[in-house]
C-alpha atoms as a PDB file:
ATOM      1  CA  UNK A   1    -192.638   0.608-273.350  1.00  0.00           C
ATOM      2  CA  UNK A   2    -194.144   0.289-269.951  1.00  0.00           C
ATOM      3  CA  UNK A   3    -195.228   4.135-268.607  1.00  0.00           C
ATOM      4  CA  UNK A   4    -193.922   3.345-264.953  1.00  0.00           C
ATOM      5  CA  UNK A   5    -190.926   1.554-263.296  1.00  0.00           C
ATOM      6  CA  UNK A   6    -192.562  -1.404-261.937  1.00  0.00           C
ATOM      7  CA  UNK A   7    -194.793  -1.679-264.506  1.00  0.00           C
ATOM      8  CA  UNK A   8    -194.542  -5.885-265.657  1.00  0.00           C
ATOM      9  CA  UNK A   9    -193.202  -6.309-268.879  1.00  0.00           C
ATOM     10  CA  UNK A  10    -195.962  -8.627-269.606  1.00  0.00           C
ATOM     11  CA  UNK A  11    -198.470  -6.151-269.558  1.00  0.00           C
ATOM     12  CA  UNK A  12    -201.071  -6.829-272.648  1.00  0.00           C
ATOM     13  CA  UNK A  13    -199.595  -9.860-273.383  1.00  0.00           C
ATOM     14  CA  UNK A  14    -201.678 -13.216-272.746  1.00  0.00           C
ATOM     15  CA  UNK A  15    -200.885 -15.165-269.688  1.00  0.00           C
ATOM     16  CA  UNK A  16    -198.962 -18.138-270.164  1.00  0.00           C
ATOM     17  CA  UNK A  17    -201.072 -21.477-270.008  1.00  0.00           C
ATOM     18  CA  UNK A  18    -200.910 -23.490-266.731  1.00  0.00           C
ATOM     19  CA  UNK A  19    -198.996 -26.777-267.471  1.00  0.00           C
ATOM     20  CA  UNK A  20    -201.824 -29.339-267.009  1.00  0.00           C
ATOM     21  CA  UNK A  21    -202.116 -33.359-267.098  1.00  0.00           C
ATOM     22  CA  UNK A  22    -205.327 -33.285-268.636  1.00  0.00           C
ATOM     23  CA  UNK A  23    -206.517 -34.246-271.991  1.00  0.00           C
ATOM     24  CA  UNK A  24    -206.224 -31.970-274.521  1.00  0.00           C
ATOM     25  CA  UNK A  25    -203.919 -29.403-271.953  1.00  0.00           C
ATOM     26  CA  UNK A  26    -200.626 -28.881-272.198  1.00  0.00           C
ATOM     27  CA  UNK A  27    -198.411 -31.469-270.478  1.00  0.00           C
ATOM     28  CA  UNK A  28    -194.386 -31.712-269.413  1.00  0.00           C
ATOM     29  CA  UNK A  29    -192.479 -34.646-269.445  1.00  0.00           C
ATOM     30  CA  UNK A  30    -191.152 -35.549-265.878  1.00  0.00           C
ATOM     31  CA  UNK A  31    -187.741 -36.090-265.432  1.00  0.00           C
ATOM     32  CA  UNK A  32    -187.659 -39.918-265.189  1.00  0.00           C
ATOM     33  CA  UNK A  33    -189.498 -39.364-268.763  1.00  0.00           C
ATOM     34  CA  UNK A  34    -187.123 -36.927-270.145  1.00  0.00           C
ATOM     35  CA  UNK A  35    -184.146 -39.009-268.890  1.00  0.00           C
ATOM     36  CA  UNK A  36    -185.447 -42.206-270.802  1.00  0.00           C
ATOM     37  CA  UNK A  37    -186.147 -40.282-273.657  1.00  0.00           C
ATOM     38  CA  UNK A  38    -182.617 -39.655-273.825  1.00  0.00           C
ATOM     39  CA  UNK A  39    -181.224 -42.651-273.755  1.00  0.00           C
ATOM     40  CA  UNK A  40    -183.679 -43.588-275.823  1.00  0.00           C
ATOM     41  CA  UNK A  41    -181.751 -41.869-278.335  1.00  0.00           C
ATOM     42  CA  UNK A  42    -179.215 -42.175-278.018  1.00  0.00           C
ATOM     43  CA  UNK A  43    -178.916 -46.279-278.175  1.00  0.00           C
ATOM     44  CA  UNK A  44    -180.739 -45.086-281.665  1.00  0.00           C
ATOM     45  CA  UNK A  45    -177.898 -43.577-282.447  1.00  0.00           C
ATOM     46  CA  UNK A  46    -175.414 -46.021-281.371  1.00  0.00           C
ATOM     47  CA  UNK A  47    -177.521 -48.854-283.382  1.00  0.00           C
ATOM     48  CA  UNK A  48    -177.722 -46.666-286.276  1.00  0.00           C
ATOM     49  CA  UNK A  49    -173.366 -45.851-285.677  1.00  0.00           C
ATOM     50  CA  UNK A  50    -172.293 -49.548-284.640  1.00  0.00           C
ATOM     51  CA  UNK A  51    -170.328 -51.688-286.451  1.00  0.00           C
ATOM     52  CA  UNK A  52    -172.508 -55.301-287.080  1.00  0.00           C
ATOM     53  CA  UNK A  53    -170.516 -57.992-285.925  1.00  0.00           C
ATOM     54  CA  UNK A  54    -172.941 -60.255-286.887  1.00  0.00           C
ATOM     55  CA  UNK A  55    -172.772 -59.501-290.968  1.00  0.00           C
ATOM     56  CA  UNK A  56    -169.138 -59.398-290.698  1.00  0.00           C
ATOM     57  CA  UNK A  57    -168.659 -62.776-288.748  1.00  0.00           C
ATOM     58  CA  UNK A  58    -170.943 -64.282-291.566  1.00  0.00           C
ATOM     59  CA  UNK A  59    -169.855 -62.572-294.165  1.00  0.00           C
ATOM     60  CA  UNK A  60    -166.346 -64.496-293.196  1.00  0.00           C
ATOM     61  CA  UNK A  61    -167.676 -67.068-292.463  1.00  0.00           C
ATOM     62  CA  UNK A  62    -169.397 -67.652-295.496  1.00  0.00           C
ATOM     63  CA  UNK A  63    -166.275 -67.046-297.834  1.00  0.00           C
ATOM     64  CA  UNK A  64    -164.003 -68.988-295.929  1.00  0.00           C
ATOM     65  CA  UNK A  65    -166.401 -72.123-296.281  1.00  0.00           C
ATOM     66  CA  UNK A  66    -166.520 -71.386-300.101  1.00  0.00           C
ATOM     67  CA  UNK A  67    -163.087 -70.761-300.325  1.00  0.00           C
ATOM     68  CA  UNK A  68    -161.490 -73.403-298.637  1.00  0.00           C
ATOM     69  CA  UNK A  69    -164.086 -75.936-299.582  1.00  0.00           C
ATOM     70  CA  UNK A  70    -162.977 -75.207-303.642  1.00  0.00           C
ATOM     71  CA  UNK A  71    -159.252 -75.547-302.064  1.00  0.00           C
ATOM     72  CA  UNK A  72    -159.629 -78.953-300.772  1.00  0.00           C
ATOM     73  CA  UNK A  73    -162.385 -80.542-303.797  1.00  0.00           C
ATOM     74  CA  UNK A  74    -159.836 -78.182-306.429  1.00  0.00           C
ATOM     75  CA  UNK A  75    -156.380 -80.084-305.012  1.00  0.00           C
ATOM     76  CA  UNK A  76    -154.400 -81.538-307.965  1.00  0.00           C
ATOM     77  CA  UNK A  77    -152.550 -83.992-305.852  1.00  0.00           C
ATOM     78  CA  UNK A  78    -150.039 -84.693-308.665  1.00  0.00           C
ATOM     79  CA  UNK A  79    -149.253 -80.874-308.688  1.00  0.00           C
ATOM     80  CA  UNK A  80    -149.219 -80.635-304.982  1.00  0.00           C
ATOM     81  CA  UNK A  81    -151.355 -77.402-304.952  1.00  0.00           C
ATOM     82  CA  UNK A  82    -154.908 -76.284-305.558  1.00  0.00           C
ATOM     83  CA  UNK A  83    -156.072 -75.645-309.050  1.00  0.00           C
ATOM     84  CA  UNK A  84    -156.339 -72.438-311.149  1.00  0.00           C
ATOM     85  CA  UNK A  85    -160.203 -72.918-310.657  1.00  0.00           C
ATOM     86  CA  UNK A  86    -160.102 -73.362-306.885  1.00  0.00           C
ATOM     87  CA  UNK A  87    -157.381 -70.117-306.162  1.00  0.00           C
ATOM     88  CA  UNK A  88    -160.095 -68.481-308.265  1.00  0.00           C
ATOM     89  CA  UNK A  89    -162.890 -69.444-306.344  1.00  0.00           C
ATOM     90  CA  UNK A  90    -160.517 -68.509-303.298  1.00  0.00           C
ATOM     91  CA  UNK A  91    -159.853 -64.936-304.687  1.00  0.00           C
ATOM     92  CA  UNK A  92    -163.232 -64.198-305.176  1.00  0.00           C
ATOM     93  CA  UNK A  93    -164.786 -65.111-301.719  1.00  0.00           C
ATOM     94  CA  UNK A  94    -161.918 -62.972-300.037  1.00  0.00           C
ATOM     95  CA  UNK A  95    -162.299 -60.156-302.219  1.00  0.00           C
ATOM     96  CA  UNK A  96    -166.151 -59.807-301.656  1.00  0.00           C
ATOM     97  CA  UNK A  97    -165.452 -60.515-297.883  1.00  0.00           C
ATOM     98  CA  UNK A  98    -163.121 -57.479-298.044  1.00  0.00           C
ATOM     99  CA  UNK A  99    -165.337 -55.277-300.082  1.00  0.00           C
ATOM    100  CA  UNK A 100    -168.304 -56.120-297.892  1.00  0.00           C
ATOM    101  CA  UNK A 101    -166.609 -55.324-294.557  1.00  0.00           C
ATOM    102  CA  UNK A 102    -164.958 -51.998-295.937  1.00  0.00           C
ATOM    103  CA  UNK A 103    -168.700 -51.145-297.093  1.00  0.00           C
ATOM    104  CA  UNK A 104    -170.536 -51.588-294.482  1.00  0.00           C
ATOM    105  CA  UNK A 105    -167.799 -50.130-291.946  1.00  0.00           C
ATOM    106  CA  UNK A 106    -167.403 -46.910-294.316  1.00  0.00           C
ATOM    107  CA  UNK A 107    -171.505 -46.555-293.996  1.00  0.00           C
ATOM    108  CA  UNK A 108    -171.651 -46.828-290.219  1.00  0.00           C
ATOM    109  CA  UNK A 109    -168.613 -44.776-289.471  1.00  0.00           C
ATOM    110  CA  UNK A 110    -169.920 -42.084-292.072  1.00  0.00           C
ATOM    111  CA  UNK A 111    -168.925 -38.785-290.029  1.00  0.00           C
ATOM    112  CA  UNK A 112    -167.243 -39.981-286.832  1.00  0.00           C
ATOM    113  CA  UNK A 113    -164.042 -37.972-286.160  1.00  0.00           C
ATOM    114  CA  UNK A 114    -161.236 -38.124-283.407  1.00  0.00           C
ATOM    115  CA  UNK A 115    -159.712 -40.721-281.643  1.00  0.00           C
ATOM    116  CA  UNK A 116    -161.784 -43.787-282.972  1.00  0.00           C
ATOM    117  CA  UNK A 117    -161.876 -42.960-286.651  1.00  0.00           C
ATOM    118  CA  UNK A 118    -158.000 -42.802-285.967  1.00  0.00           C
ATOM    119  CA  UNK A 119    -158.126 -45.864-284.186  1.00  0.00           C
ATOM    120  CA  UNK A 120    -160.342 -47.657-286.632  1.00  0.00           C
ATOM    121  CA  UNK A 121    -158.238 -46.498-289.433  1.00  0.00           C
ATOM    122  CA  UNK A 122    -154.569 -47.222-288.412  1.00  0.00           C
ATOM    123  CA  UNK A 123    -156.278 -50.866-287.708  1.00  0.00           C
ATOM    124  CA  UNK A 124    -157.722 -51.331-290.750  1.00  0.00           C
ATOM    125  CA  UNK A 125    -154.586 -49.945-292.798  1.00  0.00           C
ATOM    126  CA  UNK A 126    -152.703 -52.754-290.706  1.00  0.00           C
ATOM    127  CA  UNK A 127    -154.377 -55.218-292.381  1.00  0.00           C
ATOM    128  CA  UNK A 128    -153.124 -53.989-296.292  1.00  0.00           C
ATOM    129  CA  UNK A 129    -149.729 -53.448-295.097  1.00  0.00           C
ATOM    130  CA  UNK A 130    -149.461 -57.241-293.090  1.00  0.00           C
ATOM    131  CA  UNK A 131    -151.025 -59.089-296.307  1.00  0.00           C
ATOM    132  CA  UNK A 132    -149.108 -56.981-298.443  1.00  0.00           C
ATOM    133  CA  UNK A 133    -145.842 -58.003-296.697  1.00  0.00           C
ATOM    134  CA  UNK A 134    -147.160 -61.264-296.602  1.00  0.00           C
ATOM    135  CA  UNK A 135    -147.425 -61.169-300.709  1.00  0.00           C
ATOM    136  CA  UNK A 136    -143.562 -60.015-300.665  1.00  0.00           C
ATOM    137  CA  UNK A 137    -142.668 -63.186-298.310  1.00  0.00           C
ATOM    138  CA  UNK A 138    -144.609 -65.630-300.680  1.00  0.00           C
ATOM    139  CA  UNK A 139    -142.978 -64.176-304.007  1.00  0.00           C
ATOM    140  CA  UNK A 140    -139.367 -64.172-302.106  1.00  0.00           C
ATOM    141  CA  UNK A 141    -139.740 -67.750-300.886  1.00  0.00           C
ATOM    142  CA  UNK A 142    -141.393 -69.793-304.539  1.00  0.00           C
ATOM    143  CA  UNK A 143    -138.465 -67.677-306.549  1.00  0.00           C
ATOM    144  CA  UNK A 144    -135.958 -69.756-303.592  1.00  0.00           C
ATOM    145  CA  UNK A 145    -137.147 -72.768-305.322  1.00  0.00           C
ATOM    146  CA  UNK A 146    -139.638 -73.444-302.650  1.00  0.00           C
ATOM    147  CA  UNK A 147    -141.585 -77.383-303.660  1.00  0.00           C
ATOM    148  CA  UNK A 148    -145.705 -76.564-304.244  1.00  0.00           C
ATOM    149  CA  UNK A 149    -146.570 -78.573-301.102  1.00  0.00           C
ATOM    150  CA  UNK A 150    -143.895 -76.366-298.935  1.00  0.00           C
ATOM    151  CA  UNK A 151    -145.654 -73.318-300.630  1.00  0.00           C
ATOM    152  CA  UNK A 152    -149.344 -74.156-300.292  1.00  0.00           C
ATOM    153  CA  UNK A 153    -148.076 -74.500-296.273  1.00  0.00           C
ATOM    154  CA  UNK A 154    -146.502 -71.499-296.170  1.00  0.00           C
ATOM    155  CA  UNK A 155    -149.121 -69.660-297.839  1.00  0.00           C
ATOM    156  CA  UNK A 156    -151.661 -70.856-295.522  1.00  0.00           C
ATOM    157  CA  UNK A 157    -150.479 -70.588-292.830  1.00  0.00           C
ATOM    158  CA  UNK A 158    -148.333 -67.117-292.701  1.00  0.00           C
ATOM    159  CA  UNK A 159    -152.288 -65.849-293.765  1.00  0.00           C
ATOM    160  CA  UNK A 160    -154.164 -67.739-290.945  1.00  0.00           C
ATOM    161  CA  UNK A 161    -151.146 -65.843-288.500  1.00  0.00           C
ATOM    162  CA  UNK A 162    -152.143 -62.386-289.923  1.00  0.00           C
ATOM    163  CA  UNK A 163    -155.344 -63.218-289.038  1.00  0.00           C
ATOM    164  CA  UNK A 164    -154.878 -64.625-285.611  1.00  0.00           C
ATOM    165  CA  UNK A 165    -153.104 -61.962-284.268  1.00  0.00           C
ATOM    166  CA  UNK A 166    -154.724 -58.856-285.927  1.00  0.00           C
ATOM    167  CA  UNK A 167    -158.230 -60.334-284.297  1.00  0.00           C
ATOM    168  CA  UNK A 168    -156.546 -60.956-281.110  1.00  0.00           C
ATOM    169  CA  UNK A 169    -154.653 -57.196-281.169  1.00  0.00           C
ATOM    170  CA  UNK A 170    -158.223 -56.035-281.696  1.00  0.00           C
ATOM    171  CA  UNK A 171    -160.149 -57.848-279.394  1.00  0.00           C
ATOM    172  CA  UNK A 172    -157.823 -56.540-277.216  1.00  0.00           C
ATOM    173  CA  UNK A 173    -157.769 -53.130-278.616  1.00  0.00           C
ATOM    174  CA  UNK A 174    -161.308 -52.381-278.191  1.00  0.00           C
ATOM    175  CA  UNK A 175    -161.771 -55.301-275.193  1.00  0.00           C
ATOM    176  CA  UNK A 176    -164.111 -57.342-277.194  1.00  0.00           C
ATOM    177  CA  UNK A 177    -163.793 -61.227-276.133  1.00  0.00           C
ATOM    178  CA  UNK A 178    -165.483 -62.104-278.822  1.00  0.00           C
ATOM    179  CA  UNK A 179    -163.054 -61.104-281.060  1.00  0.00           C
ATOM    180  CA  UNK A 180    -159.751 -61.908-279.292  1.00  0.00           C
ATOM    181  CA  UNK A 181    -161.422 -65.527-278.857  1.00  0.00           C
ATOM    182  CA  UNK A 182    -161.944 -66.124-282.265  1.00  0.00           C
ATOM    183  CA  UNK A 183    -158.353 -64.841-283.002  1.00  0.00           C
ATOM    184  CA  UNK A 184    -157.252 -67.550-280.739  1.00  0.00           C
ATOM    185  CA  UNK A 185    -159.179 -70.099-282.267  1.00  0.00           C
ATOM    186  CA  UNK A 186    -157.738 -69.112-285.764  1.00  0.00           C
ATOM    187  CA  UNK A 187    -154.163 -69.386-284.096  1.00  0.00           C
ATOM    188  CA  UNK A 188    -155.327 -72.923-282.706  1.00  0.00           C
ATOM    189  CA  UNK A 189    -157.037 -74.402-286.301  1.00  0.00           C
ATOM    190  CA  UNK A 190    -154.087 -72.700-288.282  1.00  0.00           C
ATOM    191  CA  UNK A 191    -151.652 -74.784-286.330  1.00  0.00           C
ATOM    192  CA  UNK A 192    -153.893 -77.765-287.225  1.00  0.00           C
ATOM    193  CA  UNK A 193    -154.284 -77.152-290.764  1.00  0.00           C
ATOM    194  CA  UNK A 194    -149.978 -76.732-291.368  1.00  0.00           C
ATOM    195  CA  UNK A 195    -149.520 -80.147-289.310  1.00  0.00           C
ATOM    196  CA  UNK A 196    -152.172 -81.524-291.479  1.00  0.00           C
ATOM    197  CA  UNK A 197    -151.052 -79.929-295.073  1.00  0.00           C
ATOM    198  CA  UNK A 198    -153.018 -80.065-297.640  1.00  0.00           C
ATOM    199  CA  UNK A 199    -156.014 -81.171-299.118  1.00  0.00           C
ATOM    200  CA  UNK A 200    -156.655 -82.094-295.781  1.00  0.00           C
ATOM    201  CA  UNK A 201    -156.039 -79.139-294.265  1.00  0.00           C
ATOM    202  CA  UNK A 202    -158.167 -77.038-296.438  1.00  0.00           C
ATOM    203  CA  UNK A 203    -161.393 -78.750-295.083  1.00  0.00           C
ATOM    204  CA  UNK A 204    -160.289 -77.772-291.909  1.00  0.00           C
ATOM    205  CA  UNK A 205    -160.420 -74.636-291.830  1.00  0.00           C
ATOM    206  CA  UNK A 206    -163.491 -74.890-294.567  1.00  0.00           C
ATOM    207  CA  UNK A 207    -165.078 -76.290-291.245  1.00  0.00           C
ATOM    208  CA  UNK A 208    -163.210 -74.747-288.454  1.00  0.00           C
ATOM    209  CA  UNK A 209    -162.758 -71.585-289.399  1.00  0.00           C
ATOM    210  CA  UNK A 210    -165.836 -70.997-291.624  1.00  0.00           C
ATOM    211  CA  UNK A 211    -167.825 -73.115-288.633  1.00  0.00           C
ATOM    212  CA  UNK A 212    -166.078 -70.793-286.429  1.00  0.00           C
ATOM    213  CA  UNK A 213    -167.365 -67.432-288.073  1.00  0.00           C
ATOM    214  CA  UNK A 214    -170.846 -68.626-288.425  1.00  0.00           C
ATOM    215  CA  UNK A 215    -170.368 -69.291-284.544  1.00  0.00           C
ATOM    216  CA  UNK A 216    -169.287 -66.370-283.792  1.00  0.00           C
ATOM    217  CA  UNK A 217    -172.207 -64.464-285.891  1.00  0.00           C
ATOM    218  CA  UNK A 218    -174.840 -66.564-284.150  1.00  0.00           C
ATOM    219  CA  UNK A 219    -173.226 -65.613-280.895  1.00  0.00           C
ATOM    220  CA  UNK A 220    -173.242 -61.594-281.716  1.00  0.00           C
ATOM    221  CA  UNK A 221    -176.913 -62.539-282.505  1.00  0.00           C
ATOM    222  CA  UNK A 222    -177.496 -64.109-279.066  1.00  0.00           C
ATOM    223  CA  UNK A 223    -176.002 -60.939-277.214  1.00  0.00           C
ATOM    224  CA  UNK A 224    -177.480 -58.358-279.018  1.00  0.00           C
ATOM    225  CA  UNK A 225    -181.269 -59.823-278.741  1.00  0.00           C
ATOM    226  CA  UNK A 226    -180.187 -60.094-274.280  1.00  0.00           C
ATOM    227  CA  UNK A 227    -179.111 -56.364-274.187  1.00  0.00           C
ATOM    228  CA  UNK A 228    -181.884 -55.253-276.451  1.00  0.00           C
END
């Protein structure tokens, strides 16, 4: 305790070092420094939180060539709908596409709260309920005594409208163009692909809409390496 009023508290106590430039001294950071340290960070952060559009876009991309591709060589024409082998095949791809995207999403959103996770979530729920209710409208409309060919169209198309609009309602959601656009170009090769019908339409949207994933992958890739 100091023995008179104005004594400095400091007293006995080693003077603090001078900041310094020089080699070996102690240095500070200036503000321009400091300032691009943080946002330094923090894009580290938002690389490390944001979703990849590019392995989703190919991950579609990918199954939707597969699948469709089995769809159209799998065809039995005297049937009028694809084989057991092909829906297989078909199954598969869409599965793994759906396992990889809620994956990777899960990792990257690992955390985030509020409005966003909410956000993210109600989206991604909308996609189980509209492909459930899709399932309901398929079973309702083969046990009508719907013909294969009428039910491979339906099929296809009611699935390539879910698709359509949920990218568009997100692209617009979150104001990604990207997204919306290649929601519009589903809604554009869908329309194709019924007017078509099968086999034929199967290969395109095995090239269409795969072609248009991969597309849109190689485009994410193309944006991110310009803002990087």
């Amino acid at each position: 305790m100091p023995d008179r009023p104005d004594a400095d508290l400091t007293d006995g106590a080693p003077a603090p070092e001078p900041l310094s430039d020089e080699p070996g001294g102690p240095s500070t950071a200036s503000p321009a420094e400091a300032l691009a340290a943080i946002r330094s960070s923090q894009e580290s952060v938002r690389r490390q939180l944001q979703v990849s559009s590019t392995a989703l876009f190919a991950a579609w991309g990918i199954a939707f060539l597969l699948a469709y591709t089995a769809l159209y060589v799998g065809y039995d024409e005297i049937e009028q709908m694809p084989s057991a082998w092909a829906l297989l095949v078909l199954a598969v791809c869409v599965v793994s596409a759906m396992a990889f995207t809620a994956i990777h999403i899960a990792r990257r959103t690992a955390g985030i709260r509020g409005q966003s996770a909410r956000v993210g979530a109600m989206y991604g729920w909308s996609w189980v309920f509209c492909f459930g209710f899709a399932m309901v409208i398929f079973g309702a409309v083969a046990d009508a005594g719907a013909p294969p060919l009428a039910m491979s169209i339906l099929t296809n198309a009611v699935s390539l409208l879910i698709v359509a609009a949920l990218y568009m309602a997100g692209g617009a959601l979150w104001q990604e163009w990207r997204m919306f656009a290649l929601g519009a170009w589903f809604a554009v090769i869908g329309s194709i692909a019924a007017i078509v019908a099968p086999p034929n339409g199967y290969l395109v949207q095995a090239i269409a809409g795969g072609g248009g994933f991969l597309l849109a992958a190689l485009a994410a890739v193309v944006v991110e390496r310009r803002r990087s």
